[in-house]
C-alpha atoms as a PDB file:
ATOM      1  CA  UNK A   1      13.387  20.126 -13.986  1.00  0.00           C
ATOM      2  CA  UNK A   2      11.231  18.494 -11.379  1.00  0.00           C
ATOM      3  CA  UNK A   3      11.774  18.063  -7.672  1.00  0.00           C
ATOM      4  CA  UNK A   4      11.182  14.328  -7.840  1.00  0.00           C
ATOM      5  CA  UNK A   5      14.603  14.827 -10.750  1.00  0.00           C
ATOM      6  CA  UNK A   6      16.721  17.457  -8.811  1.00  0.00           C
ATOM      7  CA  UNK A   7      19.042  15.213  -6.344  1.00  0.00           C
ATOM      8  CA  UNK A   8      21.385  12.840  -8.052  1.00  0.00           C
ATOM      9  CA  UNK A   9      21.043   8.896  -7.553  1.00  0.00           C
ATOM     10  CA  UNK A  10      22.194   6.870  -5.118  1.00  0.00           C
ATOM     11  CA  UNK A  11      24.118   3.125  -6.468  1.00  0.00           C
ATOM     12  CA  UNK A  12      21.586   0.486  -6.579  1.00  0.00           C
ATOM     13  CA  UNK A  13      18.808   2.858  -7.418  1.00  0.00           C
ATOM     14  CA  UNK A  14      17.566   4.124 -10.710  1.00  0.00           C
ATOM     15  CA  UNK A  15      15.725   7.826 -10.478  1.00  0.00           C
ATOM     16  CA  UNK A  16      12.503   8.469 -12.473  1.00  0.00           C
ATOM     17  CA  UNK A  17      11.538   5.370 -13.681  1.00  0.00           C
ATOM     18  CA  UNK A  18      11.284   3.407 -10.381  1.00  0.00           C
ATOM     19  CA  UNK A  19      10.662   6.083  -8.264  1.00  0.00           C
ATOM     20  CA  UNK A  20       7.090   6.356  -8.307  1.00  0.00           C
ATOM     21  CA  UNK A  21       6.444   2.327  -8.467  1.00  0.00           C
ATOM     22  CA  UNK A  22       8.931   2.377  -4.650  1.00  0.00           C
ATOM     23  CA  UNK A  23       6.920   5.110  -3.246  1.00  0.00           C
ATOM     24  CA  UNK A  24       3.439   3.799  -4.256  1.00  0.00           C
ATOM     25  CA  UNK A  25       4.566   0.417  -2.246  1.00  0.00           C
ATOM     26  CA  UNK A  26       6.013   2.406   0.792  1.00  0.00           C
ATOM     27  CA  UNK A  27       2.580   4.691   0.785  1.00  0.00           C
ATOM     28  CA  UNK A  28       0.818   1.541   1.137  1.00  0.00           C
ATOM     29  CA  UNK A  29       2.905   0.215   3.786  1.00  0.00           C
ATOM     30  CA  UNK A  30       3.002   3.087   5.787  1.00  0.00           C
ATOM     31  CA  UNK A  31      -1.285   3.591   5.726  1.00  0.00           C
ATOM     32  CA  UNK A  32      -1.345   0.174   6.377  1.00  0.00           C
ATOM     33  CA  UNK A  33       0.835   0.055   9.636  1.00  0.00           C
ATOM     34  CA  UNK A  34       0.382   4.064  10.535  1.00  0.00           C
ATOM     35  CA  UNK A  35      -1.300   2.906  14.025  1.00  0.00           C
ATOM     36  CA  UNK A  36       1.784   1.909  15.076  1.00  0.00           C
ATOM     37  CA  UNK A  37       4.181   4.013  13.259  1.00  0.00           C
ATOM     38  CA  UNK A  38       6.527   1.880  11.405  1.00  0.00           C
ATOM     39  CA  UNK A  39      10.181   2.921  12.252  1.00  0.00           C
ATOM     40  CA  UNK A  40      12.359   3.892   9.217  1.00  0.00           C
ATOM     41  CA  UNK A  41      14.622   0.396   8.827  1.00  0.00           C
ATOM     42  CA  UNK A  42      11.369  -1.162   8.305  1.00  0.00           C
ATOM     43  CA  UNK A  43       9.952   0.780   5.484  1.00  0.00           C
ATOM     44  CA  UNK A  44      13.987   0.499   4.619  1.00  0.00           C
ATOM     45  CA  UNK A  45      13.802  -4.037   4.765  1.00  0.00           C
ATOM     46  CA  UNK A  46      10.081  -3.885   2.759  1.00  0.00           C
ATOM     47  CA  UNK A  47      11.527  -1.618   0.285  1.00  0.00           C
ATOM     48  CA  UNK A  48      14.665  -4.050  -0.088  1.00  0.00           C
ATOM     49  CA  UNK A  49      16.476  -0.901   0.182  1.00  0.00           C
ATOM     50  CA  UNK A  50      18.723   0.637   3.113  1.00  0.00           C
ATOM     51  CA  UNK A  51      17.704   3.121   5.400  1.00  0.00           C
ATOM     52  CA  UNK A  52      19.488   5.561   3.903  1.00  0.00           C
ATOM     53  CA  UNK A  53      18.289   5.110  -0.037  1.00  0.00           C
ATOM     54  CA  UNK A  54      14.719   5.039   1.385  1.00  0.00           C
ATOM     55  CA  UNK A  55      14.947   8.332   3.134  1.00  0.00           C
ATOM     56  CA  UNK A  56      17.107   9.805  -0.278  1.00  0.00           C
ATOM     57  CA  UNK A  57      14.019   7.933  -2.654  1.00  0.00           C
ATOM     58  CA  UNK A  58      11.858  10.180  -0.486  1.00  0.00           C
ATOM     59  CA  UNK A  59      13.878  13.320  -0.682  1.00  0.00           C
ATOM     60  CA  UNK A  60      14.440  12.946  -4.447  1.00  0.00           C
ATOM     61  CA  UNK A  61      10.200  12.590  -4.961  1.00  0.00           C
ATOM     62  CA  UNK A  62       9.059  14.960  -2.690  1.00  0.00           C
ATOM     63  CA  UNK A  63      11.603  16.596  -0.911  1.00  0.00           C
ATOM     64  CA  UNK A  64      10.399  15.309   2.946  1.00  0.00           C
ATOM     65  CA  UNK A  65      10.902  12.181   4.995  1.00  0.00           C
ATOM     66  CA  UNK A  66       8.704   9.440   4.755  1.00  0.00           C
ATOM     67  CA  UNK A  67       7.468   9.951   8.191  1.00  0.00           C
ATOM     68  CA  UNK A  68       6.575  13.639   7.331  1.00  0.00           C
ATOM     69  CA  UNK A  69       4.484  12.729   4.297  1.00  0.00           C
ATOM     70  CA  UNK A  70       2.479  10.071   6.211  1.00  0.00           C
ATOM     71  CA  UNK A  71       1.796  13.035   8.158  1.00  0.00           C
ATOM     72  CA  UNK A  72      -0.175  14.743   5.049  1.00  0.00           C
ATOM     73  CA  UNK A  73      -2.169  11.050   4.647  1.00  0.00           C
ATOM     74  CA  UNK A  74      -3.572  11.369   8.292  1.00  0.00           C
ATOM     75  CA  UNK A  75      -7.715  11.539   8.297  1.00  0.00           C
ATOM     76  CA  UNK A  76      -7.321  14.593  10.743  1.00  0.00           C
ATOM     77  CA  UNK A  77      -4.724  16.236   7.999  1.00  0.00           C
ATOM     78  CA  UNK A  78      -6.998  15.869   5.520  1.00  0.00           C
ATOM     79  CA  UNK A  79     -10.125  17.109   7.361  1.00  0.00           C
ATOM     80  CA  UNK A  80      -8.373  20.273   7.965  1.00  0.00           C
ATOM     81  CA  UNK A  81      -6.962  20.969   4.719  1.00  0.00           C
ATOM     82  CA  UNK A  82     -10.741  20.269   3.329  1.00  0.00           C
ATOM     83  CA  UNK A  83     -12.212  23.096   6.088  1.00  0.00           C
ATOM     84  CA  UNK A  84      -8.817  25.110   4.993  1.00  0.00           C
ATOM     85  CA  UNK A  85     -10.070  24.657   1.277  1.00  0.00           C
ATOM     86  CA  UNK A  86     -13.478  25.751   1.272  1.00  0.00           C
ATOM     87  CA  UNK A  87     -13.071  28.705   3.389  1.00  0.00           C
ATOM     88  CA  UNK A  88     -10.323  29.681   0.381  1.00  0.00           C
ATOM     89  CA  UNK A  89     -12.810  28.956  -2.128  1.00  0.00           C
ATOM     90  CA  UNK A  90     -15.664  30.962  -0.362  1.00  0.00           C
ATOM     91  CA  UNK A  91     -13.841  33.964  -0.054  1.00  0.00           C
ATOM     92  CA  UNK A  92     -12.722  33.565  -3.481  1.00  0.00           C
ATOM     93  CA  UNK A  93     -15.847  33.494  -5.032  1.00  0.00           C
ATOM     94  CA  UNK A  94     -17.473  36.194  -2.701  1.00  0.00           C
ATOM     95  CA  UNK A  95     -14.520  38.546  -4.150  1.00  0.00           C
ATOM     96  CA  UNK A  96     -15.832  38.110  -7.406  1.00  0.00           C
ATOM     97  CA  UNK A  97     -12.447  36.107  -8.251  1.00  0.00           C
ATOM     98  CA  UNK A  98     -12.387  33.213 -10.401  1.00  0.00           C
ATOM     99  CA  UNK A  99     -10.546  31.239  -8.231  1.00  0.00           C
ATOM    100  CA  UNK A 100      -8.166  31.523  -5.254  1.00  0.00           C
ATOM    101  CA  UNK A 101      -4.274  32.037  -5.374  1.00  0.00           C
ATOM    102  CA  UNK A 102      -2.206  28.639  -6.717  1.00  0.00           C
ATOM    103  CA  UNK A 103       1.379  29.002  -6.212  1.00  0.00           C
ATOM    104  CA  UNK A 104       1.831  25.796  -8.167  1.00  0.00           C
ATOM    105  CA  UNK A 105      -0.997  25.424 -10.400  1.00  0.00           C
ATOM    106  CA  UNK A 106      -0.973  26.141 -13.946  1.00  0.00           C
ATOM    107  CA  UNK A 107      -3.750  28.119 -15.767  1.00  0.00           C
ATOM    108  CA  UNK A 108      -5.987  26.072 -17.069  1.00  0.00           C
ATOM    109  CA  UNK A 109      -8.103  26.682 -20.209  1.00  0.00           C
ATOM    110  CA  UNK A 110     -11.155  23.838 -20.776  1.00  0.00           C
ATOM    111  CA  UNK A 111     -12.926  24.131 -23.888  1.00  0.00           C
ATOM    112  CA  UNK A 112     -15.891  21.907 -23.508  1.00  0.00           C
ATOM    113  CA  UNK A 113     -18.528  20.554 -26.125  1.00  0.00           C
ATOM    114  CA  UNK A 114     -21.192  18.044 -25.903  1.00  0.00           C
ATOM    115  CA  UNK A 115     -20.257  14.003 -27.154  1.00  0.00           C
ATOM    116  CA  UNK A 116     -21.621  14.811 -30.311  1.00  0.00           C
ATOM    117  CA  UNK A 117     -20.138  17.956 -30.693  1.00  0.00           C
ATOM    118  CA  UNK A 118     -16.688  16.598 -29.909  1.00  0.00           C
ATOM    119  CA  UNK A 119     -17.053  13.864 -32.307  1.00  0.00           C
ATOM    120  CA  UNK A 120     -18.186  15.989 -35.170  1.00  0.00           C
ATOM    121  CA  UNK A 121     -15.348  18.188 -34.380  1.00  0.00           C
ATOM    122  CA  UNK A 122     -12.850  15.398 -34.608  1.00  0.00           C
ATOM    123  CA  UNK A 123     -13.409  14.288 -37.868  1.00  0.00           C
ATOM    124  CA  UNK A 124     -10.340  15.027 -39.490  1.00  0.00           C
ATOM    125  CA  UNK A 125      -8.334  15.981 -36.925  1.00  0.00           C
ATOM    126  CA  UNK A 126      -5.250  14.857 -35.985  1.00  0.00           C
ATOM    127  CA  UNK A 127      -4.483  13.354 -32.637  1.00  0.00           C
ATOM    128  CA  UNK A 128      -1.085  12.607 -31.220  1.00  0.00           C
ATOM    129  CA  UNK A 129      -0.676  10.038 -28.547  1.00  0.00           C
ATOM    130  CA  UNK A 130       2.100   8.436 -26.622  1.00  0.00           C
ATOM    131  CA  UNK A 131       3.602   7.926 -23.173  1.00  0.00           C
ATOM    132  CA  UNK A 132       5.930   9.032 -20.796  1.00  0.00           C
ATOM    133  CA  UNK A 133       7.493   9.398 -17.668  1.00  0.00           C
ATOM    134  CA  UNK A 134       5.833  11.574 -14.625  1.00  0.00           C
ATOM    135  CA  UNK A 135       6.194  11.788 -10.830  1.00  0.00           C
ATOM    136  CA  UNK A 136       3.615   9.295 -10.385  1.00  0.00           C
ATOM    137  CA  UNK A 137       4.263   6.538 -13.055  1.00  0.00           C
ATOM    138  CA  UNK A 138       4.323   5.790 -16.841  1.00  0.00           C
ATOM    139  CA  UNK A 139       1.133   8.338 -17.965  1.00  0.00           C
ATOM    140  CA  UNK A 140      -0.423   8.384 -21.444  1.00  0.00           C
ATOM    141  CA  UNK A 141      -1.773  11.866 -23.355  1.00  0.00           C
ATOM    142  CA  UNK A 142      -3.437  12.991 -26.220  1.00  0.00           C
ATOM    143  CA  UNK A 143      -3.535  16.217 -27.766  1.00  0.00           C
ATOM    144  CA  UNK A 144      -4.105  18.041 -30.549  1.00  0.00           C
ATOM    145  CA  UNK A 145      -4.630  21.354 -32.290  1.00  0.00           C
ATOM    146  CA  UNK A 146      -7.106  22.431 -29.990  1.00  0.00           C
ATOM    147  CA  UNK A 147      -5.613  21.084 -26.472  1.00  0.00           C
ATOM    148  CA  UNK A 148      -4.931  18.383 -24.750  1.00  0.00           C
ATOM    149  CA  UNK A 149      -7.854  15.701 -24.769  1.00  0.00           C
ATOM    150  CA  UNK A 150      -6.659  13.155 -22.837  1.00  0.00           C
ATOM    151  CA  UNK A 151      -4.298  12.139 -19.844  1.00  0.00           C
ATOM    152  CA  UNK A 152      -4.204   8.849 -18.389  1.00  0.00           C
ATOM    153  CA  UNK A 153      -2.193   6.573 -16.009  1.00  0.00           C
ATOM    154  CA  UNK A 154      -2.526   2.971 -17.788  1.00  0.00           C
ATOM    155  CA  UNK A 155      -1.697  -0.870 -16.968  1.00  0.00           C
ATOM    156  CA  UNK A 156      -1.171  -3.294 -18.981  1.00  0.00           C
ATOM    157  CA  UNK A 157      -3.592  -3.612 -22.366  1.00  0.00           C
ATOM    158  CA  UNK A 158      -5.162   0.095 -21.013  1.00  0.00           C
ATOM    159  CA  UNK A 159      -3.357   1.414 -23.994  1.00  0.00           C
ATOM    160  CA  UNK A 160      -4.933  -0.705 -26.524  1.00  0.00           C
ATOM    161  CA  UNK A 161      -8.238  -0.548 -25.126  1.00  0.00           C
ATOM    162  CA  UNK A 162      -7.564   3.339 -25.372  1.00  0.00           C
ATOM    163  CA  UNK A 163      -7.246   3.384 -29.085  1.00  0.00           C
ATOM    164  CA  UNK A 164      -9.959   1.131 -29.777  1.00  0.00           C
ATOM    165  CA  UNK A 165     -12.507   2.941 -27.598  1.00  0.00           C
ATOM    166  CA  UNK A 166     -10.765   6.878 -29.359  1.00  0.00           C
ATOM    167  CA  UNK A 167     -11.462   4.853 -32.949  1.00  0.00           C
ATOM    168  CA  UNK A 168     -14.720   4.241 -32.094  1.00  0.00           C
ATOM    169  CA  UNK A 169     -15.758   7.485 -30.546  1.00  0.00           C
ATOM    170  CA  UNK A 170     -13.969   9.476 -33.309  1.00  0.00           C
ATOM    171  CA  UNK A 171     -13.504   7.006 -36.044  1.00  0.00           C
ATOM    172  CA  UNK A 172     -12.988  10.256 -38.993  1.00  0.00           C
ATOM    173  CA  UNK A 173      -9.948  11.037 -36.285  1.00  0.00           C
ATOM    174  CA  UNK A 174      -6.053  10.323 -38.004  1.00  0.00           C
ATOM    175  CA  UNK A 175      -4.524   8.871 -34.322  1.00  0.00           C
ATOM    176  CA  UNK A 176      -0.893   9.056 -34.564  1.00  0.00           C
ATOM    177  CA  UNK A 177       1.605   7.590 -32.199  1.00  0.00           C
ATOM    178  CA  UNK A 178       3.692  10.471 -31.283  1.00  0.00           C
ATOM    179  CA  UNK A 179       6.241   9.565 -28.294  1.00  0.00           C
ATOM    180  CA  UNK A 180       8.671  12.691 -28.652  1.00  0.00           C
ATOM    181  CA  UNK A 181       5.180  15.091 -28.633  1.00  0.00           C
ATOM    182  CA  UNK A 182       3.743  13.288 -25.606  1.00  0.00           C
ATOM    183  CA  UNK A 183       6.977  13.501 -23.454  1.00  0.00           C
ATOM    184  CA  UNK A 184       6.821  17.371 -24.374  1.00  0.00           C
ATOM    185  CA  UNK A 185       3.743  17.863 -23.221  1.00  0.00           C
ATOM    186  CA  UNK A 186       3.938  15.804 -20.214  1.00  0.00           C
ATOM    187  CA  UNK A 187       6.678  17.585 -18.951  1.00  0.00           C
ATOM    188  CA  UNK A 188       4.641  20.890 -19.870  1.00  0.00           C
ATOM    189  CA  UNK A 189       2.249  19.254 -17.047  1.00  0.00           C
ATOM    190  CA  UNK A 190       4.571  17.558 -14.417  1.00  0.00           C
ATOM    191  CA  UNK A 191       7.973  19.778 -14.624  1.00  0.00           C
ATOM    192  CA  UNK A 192       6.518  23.253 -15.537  1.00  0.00           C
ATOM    193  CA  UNK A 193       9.095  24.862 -17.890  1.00  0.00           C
ATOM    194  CA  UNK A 194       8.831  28.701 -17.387  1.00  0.00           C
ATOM    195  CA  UNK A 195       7.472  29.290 -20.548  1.00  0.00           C
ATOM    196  CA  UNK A 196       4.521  26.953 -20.141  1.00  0.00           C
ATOM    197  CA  UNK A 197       3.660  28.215 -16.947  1.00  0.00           C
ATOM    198  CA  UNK A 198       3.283  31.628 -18.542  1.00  0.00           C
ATOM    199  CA  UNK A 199       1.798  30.354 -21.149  1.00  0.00           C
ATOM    200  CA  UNK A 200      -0.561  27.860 -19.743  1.00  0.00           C
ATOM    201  CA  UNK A 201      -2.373  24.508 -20.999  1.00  0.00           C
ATOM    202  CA  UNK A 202      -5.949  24.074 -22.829  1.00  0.00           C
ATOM    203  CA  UNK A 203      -8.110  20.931 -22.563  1.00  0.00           C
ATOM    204  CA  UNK A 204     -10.676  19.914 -25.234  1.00  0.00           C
ATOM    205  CA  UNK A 205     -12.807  17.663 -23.962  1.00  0.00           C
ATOM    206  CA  UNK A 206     -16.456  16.202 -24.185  1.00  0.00           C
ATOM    207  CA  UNK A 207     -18.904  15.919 -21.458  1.00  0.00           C
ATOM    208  CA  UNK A 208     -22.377  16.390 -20.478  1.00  0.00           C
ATOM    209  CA  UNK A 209     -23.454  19.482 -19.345  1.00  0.00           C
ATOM    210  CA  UNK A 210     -23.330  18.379 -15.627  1.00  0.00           C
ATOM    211  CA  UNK A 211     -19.748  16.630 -16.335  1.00  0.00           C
ATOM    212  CA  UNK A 212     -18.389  19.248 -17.405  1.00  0.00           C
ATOM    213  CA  UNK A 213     -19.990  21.840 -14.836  1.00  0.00           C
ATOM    214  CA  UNK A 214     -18.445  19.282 -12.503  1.00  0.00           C
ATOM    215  CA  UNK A 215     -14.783  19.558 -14.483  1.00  0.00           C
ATOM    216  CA  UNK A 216     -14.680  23.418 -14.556  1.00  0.00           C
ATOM    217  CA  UNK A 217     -15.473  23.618 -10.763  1.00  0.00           C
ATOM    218  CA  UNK A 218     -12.294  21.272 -10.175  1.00  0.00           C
ATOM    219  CA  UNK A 219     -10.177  23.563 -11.841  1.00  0.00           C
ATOM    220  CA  UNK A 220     -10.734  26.051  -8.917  1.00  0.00           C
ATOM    221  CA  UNK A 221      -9.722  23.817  -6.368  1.00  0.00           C
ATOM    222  CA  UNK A 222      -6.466  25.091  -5.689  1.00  0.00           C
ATOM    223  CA  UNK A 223      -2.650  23.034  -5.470  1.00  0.00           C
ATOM    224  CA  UNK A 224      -2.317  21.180  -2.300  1.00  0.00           C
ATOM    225  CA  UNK A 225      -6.377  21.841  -1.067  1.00  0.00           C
ATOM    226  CA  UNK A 226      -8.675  19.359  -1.101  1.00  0.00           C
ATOM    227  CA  UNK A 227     -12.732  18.805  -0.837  1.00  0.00           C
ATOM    228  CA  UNK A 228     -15.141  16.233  -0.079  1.00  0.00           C
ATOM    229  CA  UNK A 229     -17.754  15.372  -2.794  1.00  0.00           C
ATOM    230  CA  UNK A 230     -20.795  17.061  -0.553  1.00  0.00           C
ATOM    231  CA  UNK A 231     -18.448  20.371  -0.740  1.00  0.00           C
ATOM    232  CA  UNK A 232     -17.800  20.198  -4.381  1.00  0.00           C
ATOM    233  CA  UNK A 233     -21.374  19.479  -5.152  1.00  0.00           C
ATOM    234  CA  UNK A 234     -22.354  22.920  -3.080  1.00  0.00           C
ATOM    235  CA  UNK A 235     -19.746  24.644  -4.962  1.00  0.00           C
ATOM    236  CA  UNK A 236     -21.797  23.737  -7.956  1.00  0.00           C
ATOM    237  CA  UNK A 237     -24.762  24.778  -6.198  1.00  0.00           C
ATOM    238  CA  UNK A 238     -26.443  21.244  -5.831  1.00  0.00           C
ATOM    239  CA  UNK A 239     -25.934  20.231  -2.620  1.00  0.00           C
ATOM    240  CA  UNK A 240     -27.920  16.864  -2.989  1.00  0.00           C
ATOM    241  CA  UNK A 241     -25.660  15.446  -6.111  1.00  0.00           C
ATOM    242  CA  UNK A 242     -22.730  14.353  -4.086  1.00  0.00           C
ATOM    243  CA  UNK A 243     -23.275  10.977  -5.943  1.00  0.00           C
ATOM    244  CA  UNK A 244     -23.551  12.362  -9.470  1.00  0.00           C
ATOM    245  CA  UNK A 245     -20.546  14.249  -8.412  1.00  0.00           C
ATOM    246  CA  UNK A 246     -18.643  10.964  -7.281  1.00  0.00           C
ATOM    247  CA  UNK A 247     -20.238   9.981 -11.537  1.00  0.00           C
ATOM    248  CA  UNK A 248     -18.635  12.486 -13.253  1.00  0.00           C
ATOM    249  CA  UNK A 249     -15.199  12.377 -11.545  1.00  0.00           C
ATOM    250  CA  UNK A 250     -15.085   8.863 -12.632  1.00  0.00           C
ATOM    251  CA  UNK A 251     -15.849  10.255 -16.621  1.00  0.00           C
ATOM    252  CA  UNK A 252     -13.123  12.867 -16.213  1.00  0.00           C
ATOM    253  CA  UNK A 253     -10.872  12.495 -19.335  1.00  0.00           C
ATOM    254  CA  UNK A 254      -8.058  14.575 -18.446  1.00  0.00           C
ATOM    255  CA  UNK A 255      -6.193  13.124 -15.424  1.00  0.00           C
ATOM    256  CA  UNK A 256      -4.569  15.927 -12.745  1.00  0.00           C
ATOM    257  CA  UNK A 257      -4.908  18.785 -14.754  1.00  0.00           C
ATOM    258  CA  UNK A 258      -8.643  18.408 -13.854  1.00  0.00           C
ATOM    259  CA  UNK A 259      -7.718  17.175 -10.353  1.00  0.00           C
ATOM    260  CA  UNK A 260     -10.431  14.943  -9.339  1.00  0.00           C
ATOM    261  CA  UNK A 261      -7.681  13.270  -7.017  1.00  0.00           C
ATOM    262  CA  UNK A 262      -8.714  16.428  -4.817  1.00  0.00           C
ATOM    263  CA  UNK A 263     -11.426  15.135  -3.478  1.00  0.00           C
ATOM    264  CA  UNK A 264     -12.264  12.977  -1.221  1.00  0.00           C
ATOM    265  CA  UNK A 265     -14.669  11.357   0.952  1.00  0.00           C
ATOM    266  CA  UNK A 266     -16.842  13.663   3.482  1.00  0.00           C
ATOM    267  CA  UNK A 267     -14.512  11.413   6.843  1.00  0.00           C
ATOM    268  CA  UNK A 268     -11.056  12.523   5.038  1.00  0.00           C
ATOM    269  CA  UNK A 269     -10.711   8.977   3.673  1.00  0.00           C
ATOM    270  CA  UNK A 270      -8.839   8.988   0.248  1.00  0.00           C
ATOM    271  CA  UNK A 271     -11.318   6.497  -1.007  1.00  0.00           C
ATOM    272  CA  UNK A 272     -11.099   4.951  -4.373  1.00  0.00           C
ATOM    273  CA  UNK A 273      -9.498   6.673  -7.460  1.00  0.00           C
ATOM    274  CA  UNK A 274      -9.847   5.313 -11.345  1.00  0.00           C
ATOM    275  CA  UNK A 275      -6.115   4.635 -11.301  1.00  0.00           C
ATOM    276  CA  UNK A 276      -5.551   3.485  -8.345  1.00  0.00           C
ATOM    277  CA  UNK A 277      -5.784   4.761  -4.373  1.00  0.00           C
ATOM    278  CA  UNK A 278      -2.090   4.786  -3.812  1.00  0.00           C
ATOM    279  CA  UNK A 279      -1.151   7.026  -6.636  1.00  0.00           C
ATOM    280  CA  UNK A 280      -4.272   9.447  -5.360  1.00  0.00           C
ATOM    281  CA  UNK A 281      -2.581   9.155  -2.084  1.00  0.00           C
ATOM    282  CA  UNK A 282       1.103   9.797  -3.548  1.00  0.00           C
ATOM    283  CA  UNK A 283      -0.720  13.128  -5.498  1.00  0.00           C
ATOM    284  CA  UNK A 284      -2.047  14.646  -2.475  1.00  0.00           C
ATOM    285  CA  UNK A 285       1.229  13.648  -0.755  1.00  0.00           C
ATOM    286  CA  UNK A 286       3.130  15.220  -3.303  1.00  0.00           C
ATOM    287  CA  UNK A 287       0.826  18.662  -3.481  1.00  0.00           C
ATOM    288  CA  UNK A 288       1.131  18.650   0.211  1.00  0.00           C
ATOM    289  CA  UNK A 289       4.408  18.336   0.849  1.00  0.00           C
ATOM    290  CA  UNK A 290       5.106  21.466  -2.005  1.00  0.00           C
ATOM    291  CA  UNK A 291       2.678  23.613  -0.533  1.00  0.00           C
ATOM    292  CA  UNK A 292       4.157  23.144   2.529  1.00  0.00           C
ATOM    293  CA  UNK A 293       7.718  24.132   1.245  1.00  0.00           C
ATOM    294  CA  UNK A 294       6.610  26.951  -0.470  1.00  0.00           C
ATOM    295  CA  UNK A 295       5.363  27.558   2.890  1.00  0.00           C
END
């Protein structure tokens, strides 16, 4: 099971489902008011909660206090652990390793294939899509025999405009709604069942060559670190692409498991995020906080 799933519920609060949407609105509070650091009844009266269910919504997500994880949103937090990162990644790659040391991470496998490529491959294929719970909201995957090909966090009508966009792009495709698959493989991703973390997770995804040069480099950031998109683009070896960098994060099909919420902008602002600053604030949060209890 997960952490945010570990301690039981309090009365007057659900766990799971309404976790994430309560901590998304206290992250924004709290980076909104940080200046003057917002005492816990207030978070408490904005939540419509009590003091004591806000601190216990915390606990049950992430295992700290509010206060502590605003602590891991801080500019100068963030600068560090972006120094901390490439240093990790430098001597990493000097070693000859592939990547550095992820206590949390799960091995990744990316098979990659041009847009043509991927379509061709996809004709007659099955895909199996649905949605599900996760730590940071209602999240929507596709897989099929080859890997998982796509992982989203929708709003309203994303879904539909999912399906007609995946009939388009792979109209030979059978799509098949698939609920009972997706939570399976969600939880594969967000809860880490022993035998998935041994075995790992592959991706099949398509990309341009730069995309997904850009996508394999993110799967060497390691849990909890973070980068700016000047650093990633020197990881890559093209210093001057920052911005085509920032282009193909936005592309990325496969939502955390390539963890473009890693990086960030070159001041240790979050910036923007396709779905949504707050949750890329609540997944940095998150990684923090873990790394810091594995600590």
């Amino acid at each position: 099971m997960s952490r945010y799933l570990q301690i039981p519920d309090e009365p007057g609060v659900r766990a799971g489902a309404d976790d994430y949407s309560r901590v998304e609105k206290a992250i924004a509070f709290l980076c909104d008011h940080q200046a003057r650091q917002p005492a816990l009844h207030e978070l408490a009266a904005h939540l419509s909660l009590s003091e004591y269910q806000t601190q216990r919504l915390f606990s049950r997500w992430v295992g700290i206090s509010p206060k502590r994880f605003l602590q891991f949103l801080t500019v100068e937090h963030a600068k560090r652990r972006m120094q901390r990162t490439r240093d990790l990644l430098g001597l990493s790659l000097d070693s000859g390793l592939s990547g550095p040391g992820r206590l949390h991470d799960l091995f990744v496998n990316m098979e990659a294939m041009s847009p043509g490529e991927f379509k061709r491959a996809a004709a007659g294929m099955t895909i199996r899509y649905g949605t599900g719970e996760t730590p940071f909201g209602v999240a929507l995957v596709a897989t099929t025999v080859r890997g998982i090909c796509h992982l989203s966090f929708p709003v309203e009508g994303d879904l539909d405009r999912w399906l007609a966009q995946s009939r388009h792009e792979w109209p030979l495709a059978n799509l098949v709604h698939a609920p009972a698959d997706a939570a399976e493989t969600l939880d594969a991703v967000f809860n880490r069942a022993p035998a998935t973390t041994a075995r790992g997770l592959s991706l099949w995804v398509g990309g341009s060559n730069f995309q997904v040069q850009v996508w394999r480099a993110l799967l060497q950031v390691p849990f909890g670190g973070l980068l700016s998109y000047g650093q990633l683009a020197g990881l890559l070896g093209k210093p001057s692409a920052a911005r085509s960098v920032g282009s193909a994060l936005a592309q990325n099909p496969v939502a955390y498991l390539i963890p473009c919420h890693r990086v960030l902008r070159a001041t240790g602002d979050f910036g923007v995020y396709h779905w949504g600053s707050g949750r890329k604030m609540a997944m940095c949060g998150w990684e923090a906080a873990a790394s810091r209890c594995e600590d």
